[in-house]
PDB file of N, CA and C in Angstrom:
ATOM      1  N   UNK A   1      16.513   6.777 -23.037  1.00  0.00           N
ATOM      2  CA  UNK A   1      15.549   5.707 -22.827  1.00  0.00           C
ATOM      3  C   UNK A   1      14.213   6.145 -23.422  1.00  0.00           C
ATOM      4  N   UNK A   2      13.145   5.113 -24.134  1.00  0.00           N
ATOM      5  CA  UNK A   2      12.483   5.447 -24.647  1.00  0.00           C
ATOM      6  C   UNK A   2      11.554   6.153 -23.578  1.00  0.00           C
ATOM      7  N   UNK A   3      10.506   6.936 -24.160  1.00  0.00           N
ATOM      8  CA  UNK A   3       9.424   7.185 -22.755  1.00  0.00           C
ATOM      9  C   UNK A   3       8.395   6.616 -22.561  1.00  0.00           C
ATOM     10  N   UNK A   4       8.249   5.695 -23.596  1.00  0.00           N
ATOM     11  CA  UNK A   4       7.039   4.500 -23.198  1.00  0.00           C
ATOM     12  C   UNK A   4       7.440   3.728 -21.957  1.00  0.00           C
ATOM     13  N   UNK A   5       9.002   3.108 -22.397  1.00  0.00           N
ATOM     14  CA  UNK A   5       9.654   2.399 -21.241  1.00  0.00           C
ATOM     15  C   UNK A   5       9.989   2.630 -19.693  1.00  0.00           C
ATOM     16  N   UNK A   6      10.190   4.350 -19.919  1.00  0.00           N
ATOM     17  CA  UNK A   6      10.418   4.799 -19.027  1.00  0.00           C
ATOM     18  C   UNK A   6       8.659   4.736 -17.786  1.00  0.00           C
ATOM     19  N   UNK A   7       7.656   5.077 -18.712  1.00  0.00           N
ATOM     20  CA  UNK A   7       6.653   5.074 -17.874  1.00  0.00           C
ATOM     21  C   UNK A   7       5.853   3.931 -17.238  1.00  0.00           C
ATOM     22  N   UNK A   8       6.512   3.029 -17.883  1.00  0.00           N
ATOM     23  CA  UNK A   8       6.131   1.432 -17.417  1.00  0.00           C
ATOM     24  C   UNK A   8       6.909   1.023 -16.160  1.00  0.00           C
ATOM     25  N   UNK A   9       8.228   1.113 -16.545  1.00  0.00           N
ATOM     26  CA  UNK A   9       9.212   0.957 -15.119  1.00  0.00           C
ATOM     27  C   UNK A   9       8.543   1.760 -13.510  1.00  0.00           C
ATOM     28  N   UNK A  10       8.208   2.863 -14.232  1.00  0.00           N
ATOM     29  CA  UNK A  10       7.502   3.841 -12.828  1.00  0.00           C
ATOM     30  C   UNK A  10       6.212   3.136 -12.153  1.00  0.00           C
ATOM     31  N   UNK A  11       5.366   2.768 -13.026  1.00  0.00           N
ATOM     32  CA  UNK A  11       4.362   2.243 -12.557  1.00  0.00           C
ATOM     33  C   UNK A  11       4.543   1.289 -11.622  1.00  0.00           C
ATOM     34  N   UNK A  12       3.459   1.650 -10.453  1.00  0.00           N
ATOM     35  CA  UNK A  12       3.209   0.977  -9.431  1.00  0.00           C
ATOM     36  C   UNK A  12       2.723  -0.222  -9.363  1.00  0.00           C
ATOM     37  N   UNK A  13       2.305  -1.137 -10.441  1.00  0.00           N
ATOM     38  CA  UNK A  13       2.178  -2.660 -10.837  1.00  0.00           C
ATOM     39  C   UNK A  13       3.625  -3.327 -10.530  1.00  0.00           C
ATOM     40  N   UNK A  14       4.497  -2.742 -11.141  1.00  0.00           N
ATOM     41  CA  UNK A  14       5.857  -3.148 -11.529  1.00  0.00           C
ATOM     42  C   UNK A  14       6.583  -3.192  -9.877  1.00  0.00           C
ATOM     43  N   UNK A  15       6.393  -2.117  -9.479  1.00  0.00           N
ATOM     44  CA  UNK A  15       6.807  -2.204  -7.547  1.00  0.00           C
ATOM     45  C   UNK A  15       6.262  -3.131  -6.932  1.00  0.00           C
ATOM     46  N   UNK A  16       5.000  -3.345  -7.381  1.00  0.00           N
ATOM     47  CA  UNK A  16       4.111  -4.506  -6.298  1.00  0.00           C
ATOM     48  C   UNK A  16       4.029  -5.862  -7.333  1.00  0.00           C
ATOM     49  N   UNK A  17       4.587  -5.809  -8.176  1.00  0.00           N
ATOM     50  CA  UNK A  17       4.653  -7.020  -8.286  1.00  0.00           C
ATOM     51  C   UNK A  17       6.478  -7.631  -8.294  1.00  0.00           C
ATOM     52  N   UNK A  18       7.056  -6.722  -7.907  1.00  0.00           N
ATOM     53  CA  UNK A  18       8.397  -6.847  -7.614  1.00  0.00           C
ATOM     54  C   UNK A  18       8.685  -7.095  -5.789  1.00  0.00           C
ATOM     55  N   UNK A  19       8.110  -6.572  -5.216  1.00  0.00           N
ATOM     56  CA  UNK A  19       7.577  -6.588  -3.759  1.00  0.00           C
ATOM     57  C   UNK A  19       7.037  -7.665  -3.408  1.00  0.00           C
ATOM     58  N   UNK A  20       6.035  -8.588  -4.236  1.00  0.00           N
ATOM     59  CA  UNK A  20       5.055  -9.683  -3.825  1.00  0.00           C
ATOM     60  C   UNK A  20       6.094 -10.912  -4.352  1.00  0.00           C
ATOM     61  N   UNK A  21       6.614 -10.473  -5.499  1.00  0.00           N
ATOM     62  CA  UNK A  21       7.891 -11.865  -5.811  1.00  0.00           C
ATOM     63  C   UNK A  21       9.139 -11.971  -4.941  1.00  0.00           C
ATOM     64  N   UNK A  22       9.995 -10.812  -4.664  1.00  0.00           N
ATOM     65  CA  UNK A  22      10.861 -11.028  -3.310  1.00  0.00           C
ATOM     66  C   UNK A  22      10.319 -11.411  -2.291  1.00  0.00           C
ATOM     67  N   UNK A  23       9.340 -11.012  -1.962  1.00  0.00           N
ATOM     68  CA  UNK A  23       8.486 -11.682  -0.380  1.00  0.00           C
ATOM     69  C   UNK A  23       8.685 -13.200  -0.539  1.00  0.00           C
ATOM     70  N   UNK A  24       7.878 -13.862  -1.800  1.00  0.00           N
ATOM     71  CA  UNK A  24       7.570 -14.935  -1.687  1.00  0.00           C
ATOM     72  C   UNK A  24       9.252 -15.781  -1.730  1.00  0.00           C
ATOM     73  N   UNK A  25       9.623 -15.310  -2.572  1.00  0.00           N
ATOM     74  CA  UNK A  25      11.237 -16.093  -2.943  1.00  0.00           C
ATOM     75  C   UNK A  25      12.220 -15.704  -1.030  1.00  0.00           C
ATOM     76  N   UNK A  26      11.927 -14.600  -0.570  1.00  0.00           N
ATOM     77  CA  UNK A  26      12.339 -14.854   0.763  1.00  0.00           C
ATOM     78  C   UNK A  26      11.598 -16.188   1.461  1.00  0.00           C
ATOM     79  N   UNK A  27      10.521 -16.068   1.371  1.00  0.00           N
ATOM     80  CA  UNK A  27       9.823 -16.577   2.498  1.00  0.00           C
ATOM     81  C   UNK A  27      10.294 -17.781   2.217  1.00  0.00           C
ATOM     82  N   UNK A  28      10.421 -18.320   1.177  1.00  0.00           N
ATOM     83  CA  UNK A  28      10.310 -19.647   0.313  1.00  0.00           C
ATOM     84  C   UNK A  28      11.518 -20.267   0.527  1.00  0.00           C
ATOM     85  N   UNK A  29      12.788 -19.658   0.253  1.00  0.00           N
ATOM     86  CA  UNK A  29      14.669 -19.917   0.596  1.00  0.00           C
ATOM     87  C   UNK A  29      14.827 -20.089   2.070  1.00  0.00           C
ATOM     88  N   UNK A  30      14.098 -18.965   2.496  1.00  0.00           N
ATOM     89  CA  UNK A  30      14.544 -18.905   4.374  1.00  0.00           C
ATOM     90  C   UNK A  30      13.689 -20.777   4.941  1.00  0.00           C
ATOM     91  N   UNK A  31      12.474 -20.529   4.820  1.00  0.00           N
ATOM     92  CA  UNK A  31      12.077 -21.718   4.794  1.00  0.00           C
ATOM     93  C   UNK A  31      12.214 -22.968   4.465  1.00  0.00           C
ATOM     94  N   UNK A  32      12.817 -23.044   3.040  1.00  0.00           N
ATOM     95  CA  UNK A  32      13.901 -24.686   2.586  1.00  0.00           C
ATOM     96  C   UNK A  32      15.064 -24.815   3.708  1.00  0.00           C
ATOM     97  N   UNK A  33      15.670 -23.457   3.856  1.00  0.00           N
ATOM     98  CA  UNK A  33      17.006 -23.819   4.586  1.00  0.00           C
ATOM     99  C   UNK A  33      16.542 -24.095   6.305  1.00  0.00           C
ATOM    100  N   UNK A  34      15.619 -23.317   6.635  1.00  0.00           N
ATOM    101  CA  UNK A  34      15.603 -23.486   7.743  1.00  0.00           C
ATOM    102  C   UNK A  34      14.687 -25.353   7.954  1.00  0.00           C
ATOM    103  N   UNK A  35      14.141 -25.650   7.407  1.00  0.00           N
ATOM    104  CA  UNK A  35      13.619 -27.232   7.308  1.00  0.00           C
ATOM    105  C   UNK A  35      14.355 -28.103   7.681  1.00  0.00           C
ATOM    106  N   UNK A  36      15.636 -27.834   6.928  1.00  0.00           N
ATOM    107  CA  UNK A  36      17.103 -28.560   7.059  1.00  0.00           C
ATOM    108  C   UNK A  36      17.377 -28.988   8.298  1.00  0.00           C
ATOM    109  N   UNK A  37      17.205 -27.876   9.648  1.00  0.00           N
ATOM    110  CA  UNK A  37      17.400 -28.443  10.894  1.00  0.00           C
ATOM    111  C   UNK A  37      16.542 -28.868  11.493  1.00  0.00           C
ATOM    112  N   UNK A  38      17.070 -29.937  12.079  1.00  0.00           N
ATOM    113  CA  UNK A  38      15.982 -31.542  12.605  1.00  0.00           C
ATOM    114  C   UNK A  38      15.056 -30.445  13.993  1.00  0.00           C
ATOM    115  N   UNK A  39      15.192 -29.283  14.178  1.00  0.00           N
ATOM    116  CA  UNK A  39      14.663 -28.818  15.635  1.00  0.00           C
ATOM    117  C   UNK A  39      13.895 -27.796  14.866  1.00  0.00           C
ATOM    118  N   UNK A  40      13.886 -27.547  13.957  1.00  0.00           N
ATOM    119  CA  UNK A  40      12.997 -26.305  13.185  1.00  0.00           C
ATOM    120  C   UNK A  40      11.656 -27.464  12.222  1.00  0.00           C
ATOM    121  N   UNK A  41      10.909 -27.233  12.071  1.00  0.00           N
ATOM    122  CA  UNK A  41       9.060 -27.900  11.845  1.00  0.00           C
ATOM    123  C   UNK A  41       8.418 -26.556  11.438  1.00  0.00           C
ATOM    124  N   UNK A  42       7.605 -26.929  10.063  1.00  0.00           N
ATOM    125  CA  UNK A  42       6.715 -26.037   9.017  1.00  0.00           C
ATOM    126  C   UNK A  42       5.479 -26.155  10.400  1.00  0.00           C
ATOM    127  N   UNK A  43       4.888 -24.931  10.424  1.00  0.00           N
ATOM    128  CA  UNK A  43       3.583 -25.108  11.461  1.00  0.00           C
ATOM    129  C   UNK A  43       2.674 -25.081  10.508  1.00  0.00           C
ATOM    130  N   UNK A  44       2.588 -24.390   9.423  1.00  0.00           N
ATOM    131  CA  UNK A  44       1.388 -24.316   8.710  1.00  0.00           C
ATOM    132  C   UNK A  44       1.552 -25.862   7.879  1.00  0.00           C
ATOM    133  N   UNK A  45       0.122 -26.404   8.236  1.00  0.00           N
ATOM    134  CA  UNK A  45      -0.853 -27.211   7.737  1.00  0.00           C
ATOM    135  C   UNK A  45      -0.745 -27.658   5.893  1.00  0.00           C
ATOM    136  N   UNK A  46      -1.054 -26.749   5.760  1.00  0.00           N
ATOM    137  CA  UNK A  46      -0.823 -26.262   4.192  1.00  0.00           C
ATOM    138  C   UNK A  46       0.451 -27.127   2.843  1.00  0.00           C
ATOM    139  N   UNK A  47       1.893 -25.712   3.753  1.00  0.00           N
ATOM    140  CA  UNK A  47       2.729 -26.448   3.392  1.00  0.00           C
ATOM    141  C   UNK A  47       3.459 -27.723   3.384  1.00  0.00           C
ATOM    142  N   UNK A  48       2.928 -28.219   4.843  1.00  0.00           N
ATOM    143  CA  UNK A  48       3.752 -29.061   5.168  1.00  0.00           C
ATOM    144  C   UNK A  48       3.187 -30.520   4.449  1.00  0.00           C
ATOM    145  N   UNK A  49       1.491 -30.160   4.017  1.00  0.00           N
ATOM    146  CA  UNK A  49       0.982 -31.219   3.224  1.00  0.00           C
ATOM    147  C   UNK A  49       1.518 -31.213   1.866  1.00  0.00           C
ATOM    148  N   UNK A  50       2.237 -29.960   0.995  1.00  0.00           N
ATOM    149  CA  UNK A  50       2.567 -29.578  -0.146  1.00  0.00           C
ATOM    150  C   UNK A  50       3.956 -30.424   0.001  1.00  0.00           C
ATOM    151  N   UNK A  51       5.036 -30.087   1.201  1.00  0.00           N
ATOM    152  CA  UNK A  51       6.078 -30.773   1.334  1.00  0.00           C
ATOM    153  C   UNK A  51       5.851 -32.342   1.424  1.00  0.00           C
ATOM    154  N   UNK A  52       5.280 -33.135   1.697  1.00  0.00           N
ATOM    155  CA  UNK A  52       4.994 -34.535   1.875  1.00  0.00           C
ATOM    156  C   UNK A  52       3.946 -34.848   0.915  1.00  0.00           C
ATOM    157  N   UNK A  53       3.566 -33.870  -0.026  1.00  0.00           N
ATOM    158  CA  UNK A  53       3.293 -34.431  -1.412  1.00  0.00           C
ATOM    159  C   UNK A  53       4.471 -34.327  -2.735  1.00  0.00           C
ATOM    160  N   UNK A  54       5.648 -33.573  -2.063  1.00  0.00           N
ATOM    161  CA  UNK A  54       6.511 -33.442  -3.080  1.00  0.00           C
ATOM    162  C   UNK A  54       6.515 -32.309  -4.345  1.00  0.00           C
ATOM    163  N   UNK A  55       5.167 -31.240  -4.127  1.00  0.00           N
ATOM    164  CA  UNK A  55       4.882 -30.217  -4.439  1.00  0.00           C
ATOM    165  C   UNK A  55       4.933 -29.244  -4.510  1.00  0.00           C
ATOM    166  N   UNK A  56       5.430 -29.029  -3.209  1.00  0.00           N
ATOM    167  CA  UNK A  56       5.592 -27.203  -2.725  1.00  0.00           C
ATOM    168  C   UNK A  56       6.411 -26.491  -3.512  1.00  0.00           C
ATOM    169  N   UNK A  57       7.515 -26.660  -4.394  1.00  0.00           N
ATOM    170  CA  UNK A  57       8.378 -25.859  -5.220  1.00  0.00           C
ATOM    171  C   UNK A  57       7.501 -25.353  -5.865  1.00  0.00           C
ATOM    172  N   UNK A  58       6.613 -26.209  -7.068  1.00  0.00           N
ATOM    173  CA  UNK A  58       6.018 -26.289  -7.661  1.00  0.00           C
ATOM    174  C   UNK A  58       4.707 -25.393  -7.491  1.00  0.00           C
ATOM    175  N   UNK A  59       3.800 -25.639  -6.175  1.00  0.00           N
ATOM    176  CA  UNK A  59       2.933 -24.566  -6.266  1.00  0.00           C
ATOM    177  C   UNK A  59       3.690 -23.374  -5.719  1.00  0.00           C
ATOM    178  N   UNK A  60       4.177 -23.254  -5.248  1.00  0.00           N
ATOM    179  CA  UNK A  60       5.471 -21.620  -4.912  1.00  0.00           C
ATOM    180  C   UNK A  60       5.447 -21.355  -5.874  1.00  0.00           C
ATOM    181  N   UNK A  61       5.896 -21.904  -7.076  1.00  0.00           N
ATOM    182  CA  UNK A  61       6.026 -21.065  -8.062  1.00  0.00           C
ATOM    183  C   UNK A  61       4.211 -20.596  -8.823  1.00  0.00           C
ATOM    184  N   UNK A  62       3.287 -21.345  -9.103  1.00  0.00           N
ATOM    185  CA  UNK A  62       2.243 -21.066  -8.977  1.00  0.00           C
ATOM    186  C   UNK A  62       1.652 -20.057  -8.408  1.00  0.00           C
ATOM    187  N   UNK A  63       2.242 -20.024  -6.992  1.00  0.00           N
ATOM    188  CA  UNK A  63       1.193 -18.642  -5.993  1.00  0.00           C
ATOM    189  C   UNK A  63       2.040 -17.349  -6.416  1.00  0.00           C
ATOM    190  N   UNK A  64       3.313 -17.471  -7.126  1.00  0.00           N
ATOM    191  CA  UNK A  64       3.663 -16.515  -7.439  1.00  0.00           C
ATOM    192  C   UNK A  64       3.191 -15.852  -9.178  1.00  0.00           C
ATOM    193  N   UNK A  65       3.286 -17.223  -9.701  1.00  0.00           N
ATOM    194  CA  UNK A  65       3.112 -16.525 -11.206  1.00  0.00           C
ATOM    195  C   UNK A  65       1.382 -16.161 -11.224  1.00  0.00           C
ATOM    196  N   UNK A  66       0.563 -16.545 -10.477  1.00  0.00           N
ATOM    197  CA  UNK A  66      -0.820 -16.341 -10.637  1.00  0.00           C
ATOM    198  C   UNK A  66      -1.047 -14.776  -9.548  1.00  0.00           C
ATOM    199  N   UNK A  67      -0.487 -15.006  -8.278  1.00  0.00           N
ATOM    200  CA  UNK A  67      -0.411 -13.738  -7.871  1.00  0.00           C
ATOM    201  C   UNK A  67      -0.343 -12.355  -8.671  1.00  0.00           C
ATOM    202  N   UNK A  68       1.051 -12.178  -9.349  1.00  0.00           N
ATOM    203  CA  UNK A  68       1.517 -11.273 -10.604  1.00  0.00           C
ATOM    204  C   UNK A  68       0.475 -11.346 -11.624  1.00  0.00           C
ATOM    205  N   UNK A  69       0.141 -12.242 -11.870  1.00  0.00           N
ATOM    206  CA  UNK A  69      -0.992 -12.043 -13.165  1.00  0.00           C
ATOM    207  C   UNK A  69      -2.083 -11.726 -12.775  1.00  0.00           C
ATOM    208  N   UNK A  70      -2.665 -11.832 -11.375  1.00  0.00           N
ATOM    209  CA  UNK A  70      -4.056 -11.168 -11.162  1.00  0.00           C
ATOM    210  C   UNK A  70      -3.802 -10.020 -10.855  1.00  0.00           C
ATOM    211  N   UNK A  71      -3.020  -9.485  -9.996  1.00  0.00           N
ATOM    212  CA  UNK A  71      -2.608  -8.077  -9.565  1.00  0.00           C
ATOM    213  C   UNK A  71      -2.507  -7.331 -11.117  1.00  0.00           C
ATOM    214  N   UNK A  72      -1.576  -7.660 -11.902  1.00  0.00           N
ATOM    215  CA  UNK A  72      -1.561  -6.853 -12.857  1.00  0.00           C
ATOM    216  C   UNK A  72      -2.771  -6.942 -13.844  1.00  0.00           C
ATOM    217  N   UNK A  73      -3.651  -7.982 -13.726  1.00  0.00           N
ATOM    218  CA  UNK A  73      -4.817  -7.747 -14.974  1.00  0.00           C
ATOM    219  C   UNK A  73      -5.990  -7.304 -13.750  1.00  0.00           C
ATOM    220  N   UNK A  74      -6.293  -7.145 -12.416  1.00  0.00           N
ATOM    221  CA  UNK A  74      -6.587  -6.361 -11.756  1.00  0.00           C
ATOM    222  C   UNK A  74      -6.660  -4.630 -11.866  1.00  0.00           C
ATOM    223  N   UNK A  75      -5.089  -4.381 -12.107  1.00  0.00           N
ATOM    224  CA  UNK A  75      -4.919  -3.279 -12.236  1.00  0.00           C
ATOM    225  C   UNK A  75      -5.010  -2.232 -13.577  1.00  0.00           C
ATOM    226  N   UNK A  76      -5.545  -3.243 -14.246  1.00  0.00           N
ATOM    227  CA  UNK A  76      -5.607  -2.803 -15.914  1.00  0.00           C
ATOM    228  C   UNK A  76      -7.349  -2.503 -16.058  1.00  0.00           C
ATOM    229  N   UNK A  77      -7.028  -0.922 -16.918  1.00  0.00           N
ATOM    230  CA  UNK A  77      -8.786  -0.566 -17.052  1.00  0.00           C
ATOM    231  C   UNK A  77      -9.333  -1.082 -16.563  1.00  0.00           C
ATOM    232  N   UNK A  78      -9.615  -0.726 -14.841  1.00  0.00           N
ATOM    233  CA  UNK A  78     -10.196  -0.741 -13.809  1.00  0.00           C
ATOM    234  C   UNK A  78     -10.213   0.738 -13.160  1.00  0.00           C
ATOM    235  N   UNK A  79     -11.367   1.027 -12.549  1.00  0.00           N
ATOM    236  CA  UNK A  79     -11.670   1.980 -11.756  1.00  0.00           C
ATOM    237  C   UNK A  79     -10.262   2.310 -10.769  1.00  0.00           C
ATOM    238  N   UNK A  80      -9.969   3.847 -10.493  1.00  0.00           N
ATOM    239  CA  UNK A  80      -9.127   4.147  -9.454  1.00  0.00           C
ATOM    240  C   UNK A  80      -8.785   3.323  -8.149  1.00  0.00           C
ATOM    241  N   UNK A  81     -10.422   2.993  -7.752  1.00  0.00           N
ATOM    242  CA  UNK A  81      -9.962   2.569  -6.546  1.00  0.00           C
ATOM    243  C   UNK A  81      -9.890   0.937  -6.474  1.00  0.00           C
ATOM    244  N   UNK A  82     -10.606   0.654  -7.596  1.00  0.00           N
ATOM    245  CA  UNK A  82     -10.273  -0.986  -7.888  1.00  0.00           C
ATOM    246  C   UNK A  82      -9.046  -1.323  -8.357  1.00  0.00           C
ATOM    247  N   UNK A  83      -8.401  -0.027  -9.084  1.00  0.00           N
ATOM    248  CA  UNK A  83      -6.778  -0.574  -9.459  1.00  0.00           C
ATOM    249  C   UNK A  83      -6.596  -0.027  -8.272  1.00  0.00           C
ATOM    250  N   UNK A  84      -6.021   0.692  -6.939  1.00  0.00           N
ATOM    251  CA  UNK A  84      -5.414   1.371  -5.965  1.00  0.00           C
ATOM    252  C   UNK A  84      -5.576  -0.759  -4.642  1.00  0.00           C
ATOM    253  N   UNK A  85      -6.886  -0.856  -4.513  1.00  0.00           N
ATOM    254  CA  UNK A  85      -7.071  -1.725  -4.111  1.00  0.00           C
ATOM    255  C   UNK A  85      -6.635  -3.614  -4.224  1.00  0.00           C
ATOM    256  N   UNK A  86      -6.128  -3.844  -5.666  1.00  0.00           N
ATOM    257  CA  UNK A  86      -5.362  -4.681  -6.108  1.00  0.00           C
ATOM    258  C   UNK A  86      -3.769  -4.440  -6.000  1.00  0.00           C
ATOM    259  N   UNK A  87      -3.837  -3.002  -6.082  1.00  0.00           N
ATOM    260  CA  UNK A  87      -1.799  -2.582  -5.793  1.00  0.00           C
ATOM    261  C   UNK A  87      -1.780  -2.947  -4.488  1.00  0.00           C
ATOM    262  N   UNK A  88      -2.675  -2.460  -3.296  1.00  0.00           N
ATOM    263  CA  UNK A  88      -2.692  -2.628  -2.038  1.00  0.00           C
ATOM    264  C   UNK A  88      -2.631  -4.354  -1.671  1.00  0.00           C
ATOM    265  N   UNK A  89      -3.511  -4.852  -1.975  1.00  0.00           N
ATOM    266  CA  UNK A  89      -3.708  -6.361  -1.474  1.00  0.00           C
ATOM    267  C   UNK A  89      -2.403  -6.985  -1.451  1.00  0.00           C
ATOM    268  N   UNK A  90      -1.694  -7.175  -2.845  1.00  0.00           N
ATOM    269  CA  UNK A  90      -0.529  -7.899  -3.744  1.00  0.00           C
ATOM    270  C   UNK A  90       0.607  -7.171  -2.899  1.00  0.00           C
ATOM    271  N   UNK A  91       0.624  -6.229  -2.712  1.00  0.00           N
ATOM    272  CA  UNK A  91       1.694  -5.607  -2.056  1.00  0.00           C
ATOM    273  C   UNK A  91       1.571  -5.955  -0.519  1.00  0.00           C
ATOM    274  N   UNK A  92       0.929  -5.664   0.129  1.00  0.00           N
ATOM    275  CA  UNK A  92       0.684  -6.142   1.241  1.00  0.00           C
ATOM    276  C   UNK A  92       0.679  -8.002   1.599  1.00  0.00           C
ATOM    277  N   UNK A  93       0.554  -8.664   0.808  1.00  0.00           N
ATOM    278  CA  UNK A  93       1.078 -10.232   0.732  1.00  0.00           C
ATOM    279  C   UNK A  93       2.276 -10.350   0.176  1.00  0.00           C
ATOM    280  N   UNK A  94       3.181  -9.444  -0.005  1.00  0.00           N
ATOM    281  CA  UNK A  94       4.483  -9.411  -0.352  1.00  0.00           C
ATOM    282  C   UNK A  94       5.192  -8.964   0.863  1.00  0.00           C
ATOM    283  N   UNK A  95       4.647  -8.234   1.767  1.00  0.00           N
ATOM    284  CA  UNK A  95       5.134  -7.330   2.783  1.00  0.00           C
ATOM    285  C   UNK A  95       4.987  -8.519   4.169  1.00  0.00           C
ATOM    286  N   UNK A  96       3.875  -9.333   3.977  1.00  0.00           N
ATOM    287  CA  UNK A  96       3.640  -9.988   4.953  1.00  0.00           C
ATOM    288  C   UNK A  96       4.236 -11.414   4.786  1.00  0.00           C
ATOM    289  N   UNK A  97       4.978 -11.584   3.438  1.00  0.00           N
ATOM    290  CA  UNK A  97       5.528 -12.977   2.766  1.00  0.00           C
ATOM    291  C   UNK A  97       7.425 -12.298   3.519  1.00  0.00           C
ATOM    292  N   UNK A  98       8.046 -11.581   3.381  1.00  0.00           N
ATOM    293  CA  UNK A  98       8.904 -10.648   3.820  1.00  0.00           C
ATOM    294  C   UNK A  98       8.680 -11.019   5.013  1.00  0.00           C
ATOM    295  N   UNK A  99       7.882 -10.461   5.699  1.00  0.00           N
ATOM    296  CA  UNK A  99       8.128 -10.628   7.441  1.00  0.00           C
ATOM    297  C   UNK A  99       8.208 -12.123   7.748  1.00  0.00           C
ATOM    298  N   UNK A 100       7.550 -12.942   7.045  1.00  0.00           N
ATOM    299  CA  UNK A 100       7.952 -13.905   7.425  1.00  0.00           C
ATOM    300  C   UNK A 100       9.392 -14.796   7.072  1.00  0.00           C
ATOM    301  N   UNK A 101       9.700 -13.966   5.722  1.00  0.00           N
ATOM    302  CA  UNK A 101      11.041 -15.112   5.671  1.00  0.00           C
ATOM    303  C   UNK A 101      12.135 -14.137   6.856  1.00  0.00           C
ATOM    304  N   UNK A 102      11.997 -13.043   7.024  1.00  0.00           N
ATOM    305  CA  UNK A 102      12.588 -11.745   8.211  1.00  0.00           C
ATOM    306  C   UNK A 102      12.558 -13.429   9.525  1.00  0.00           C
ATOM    307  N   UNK A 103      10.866 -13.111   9.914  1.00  0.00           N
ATOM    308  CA  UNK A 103      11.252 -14.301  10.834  1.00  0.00           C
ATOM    309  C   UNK A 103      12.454 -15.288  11.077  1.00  0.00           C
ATOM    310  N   UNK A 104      12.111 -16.413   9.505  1.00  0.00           N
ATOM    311  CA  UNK A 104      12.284 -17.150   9.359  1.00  0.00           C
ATOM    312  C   UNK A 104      14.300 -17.407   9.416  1.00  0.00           C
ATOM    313  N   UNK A 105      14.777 -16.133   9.368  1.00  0.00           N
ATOM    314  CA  UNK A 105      16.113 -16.063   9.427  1.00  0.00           C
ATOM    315  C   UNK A 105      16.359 -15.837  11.060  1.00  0.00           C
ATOM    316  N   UNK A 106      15.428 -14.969  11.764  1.00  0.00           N
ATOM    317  CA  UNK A 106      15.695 -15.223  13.070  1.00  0.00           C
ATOM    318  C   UNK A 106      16.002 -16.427  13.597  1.00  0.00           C
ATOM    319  N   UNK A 107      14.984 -17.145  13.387  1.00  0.00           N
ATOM    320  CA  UNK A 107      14.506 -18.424  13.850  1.00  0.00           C
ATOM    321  C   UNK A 107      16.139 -19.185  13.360  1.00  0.00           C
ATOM    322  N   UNK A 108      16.516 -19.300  12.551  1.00  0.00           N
ATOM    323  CA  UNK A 108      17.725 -20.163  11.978  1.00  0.00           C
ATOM    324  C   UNK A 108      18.519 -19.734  12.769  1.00  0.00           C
ATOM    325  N   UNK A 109      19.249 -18.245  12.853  1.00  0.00           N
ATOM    326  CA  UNK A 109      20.202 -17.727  13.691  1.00  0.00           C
ATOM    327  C   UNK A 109      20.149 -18.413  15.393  1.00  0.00           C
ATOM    328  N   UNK A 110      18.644 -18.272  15.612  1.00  0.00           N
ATOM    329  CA  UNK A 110      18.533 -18.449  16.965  1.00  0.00           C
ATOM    330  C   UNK A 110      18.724 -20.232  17.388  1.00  0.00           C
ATOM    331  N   UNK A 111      18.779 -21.102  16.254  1.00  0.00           N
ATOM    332  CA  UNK A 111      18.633 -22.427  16.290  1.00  0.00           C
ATOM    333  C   UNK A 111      20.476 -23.004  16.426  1.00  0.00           C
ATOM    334  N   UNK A 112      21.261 -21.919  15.438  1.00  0.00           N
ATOM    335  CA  UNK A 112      22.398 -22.046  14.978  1.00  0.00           C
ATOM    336  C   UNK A 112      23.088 -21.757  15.870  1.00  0.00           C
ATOM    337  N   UNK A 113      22.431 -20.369  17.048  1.00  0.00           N
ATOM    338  CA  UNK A 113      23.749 -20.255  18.331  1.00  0.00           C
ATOM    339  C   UNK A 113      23.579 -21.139  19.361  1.00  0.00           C
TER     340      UNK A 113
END
């Protein structure tokens, strides 16, 4: 493998922005499916205006492709702790996008028994 390639794969952009896109694509699947049942209701405000505008796929995919692109032009020739601090944020809204689709499968299981 080349070693340019190799040192790109390592980089910690590539983890957190691999981390912040599974979060969201959990949070996002667990949430369509769980909608499905008439006893499960979006609480956040937000989406549920995105869903009854017919939108929400659409900006999902948005909060994700703009997420990835600020994190990574964040993390580019920037100071240590200004790139350390953009890996942190993006990763940490991936971690907290995760716990919620984590939830969000409880919640189905617990609806389903």
């Amino acid at each position: 493998m080349n070693a340019n390639v190799r040192a790109n794969i390592d980089r910690p952009e590539l983890t957190m922005m691999v981390i912040f896109t599974m979060g969201c694509i959990l949070d996002h699947l667990t949430t369509y499916y769980g909608l499905k049942f008439p006893m499960i209701m979006e609480f956040n405000p937000i989406v549920a205006q995105l869903i009854a505008m017919g939108i929400w796929h659409t900006a999902e995919l948005a909060i994700i492709l703009l997420g990835n692109i600020s994190g990574y032009f964040a993390s580019q020739n920037q100071p240590d702790f200004i790139n350390h601090i953009g890996i942190m944020a993006l990763t940490l809204a991936g971690i907290f996008r995760i716990y919620a689709g984590i939830h969000n499968i409880i919640l189905i299981a617990e609806t389903v028994t």
